[in-house]
Protein backbone atom coordinates (compact mmCIF):
# COMPACT_ATOMS: atom_id res chain seq x y z
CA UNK A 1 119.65 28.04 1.53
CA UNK A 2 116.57 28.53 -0.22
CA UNK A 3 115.04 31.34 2.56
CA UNK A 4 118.86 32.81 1.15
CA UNK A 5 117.47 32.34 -2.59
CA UNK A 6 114.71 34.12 -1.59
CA UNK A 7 115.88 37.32 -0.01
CA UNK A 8 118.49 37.70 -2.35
CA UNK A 9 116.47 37.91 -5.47
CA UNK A 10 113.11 39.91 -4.07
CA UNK A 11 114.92 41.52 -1.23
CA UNK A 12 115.00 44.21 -3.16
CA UNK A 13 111.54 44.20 -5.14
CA UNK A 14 108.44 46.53 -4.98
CA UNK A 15 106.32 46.05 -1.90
CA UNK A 16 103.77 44.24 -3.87
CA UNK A 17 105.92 41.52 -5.44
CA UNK A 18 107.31 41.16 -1.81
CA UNK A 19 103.75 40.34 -0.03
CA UNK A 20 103.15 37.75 -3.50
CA UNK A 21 106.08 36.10 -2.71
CA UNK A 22 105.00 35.63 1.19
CA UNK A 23 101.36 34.89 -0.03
CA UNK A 24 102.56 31.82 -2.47
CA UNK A 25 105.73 30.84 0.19
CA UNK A 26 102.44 30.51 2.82
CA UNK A 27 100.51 28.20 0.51
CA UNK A 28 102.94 25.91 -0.01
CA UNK A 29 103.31 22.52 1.50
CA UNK A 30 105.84 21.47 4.38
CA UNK A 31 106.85 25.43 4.18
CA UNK A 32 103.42 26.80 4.42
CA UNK A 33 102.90 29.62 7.02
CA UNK A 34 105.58 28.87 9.27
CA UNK A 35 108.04 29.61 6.79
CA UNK A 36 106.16 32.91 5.39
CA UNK A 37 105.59 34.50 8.41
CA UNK A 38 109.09 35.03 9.20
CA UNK A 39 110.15 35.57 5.49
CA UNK A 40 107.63 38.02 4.98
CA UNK A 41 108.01 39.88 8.74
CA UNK A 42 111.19 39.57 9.20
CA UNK A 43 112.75 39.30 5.57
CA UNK A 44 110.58 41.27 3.93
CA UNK A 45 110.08 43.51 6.86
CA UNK A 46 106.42 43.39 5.80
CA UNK A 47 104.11 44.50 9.12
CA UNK A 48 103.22 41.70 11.20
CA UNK A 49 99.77 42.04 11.04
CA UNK A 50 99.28 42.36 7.21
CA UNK A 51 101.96 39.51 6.90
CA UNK A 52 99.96 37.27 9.64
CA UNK A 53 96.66 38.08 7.67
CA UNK A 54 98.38 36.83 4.07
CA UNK A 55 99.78 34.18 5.11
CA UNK A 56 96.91 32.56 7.27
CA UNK A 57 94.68 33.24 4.15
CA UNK A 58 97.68 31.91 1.57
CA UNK A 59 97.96 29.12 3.40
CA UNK A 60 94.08 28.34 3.87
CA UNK A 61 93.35 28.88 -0.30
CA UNK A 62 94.78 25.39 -1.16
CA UNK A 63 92.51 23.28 1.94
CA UNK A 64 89.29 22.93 0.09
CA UNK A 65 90.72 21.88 -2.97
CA UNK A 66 92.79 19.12 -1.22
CA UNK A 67 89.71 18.40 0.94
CA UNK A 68 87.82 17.42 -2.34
CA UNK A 69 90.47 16.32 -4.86
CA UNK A 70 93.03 14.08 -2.81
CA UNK A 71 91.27 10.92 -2.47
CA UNK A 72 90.99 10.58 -6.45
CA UNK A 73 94.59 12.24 -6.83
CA UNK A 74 96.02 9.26 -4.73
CA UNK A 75 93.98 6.82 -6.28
CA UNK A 76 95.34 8.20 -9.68
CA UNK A 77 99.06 8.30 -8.71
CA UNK A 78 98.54 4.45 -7.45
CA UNK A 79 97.34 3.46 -11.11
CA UNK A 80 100.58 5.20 -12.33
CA UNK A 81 103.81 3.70 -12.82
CA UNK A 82 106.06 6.37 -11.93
CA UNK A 83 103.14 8.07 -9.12
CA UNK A 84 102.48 4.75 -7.32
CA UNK A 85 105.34 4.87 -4.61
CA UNK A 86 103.89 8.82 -4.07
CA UNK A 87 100.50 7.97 -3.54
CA UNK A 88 101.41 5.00 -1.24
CA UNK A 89 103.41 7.61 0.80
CA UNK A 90 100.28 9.97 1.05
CA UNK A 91 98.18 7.06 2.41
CA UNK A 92 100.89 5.95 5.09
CA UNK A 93 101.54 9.37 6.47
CA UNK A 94 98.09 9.91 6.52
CA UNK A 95 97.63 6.74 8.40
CA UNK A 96 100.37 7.51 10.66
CA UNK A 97 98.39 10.66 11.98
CA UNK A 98 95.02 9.56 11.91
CA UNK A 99 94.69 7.90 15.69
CA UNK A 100 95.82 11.26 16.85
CA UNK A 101 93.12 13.10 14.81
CA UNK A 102 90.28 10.24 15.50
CA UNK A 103 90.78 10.42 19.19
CA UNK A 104 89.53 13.87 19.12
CA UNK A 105 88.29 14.74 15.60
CA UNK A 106 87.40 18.24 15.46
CA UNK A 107 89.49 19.58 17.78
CA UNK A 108 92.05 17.12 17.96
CA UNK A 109 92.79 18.20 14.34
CA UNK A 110 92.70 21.70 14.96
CA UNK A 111 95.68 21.04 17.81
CA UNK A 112 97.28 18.62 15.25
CA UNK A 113 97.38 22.09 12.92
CA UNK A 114 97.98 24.42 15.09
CA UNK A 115 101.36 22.87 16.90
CA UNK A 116 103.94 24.35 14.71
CA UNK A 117 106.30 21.80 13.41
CA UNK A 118 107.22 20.86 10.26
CA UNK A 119 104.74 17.87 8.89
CA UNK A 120 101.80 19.05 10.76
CA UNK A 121 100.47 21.87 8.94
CA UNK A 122 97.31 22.53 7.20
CA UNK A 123 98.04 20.05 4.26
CA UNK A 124 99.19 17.35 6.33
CA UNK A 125 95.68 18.15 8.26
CA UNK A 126 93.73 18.47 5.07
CA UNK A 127 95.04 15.20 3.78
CA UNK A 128 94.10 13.11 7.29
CA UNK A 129 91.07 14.35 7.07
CA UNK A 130 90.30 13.85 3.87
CA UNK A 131 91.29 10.06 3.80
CA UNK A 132 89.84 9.19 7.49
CA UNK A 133 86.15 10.63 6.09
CA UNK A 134 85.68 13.10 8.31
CA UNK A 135 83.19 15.51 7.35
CA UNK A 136 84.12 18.74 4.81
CA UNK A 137 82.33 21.40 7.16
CA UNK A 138 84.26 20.02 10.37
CA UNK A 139 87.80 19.65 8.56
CA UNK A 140 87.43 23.24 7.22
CA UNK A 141 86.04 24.28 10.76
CA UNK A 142 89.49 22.65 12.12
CA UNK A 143 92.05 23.52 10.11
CA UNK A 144 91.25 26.88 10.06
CA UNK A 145 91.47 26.95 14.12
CA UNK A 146 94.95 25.49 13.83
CA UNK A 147 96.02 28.02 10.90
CA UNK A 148 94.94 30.67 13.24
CA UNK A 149 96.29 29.67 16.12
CA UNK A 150 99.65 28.25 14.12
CA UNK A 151 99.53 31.74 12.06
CA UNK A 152 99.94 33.46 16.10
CA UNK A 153 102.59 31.60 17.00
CA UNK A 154 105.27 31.98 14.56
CA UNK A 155 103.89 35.59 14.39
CA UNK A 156 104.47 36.26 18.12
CA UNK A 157 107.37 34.33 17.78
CA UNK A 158 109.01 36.46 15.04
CA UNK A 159 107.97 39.48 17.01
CA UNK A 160 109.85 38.35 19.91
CA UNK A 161 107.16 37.74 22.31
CA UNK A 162 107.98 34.37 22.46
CA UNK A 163 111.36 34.52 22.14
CA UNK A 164 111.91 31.57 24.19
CA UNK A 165 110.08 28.87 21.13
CA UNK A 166 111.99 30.16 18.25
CA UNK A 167 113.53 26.78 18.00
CA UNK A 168 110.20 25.98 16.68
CA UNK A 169 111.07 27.99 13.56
């Protein structure tokens, strides 16, 4: 419905506005690169490897920020009235994930980034990491192994190379 939205109204827009579009689709949560990649390839019909190199880099631009800023954004939202039930939700979902992450730190969050499915992108990465301590240079070091290796996935799926995972997509 809204991948619809979205080819409808830049389907037929300059080049430019097309790889925008795929760079701020990649940097969004829950969507993030997984959803650009095959917007932007096979929507778009922008070349895989200029698509694969946007949205790996869209979807890395947000991680420091959220690496820095979460744990005082949550602690905000749970001061809030309206915020509180959000920031509770961060905290659990973080939870949820961080025995996984622990077990293996560095490169167990790299894997945790890199599988494809929705919910374990770079934000849901960003956001363990952040609340479980680990250290900035290691979560950056990680997620951007899992972006990579995420970003090659979808992209080798949307080529057809992997043909046989697209329900992954």
């Amino acid at each position: 419905m809204i991948t619809k939205f979205i080819i409808e109204t830049f389907g037929g827009a300059a080049a430019w506005v097309k790889y925008l579009v795929t760079g701020i689709i990649s940097m969004l949560p829950i969507v993030e690169l997984r959803g650009a990649i095959p917007v932007g390839s096979l929507a778009f019909k922008i070349p895989w490897y200029w698509c694969y190199i946007l949205c790996v880099l869209g979807n890395l631009l947000p991680i420091p920020f959220i690496l820095i800023f979460i744990k005082r954004l949550i602690a905000w939202f749970k001061t809030t009235k309206r915020l509180k039930k959000l920031g509770l939700y961060l905290e659990a979902k973080a939870a949820k994930n961080t025995a996984k992450i622990q077990k293996y730190e560095v490169f167990g969050l790299m894997l945790f980034v890199a599988i494809p499915l929705p919910m374990t992108g770079a934000w849901t990465g960003a956001l363990v990491a952040a609340l479980t301590g680990m250290k900035f240079k290691n979560s950056m070091i990680s997620i951007t192994g899992g972006v990579i290796i995420a970003g090659a996935i979808v992209t080798l799926i949307c080529q057809g190379v992997l043909g046989f995972l697209s329900f992954l997509i």
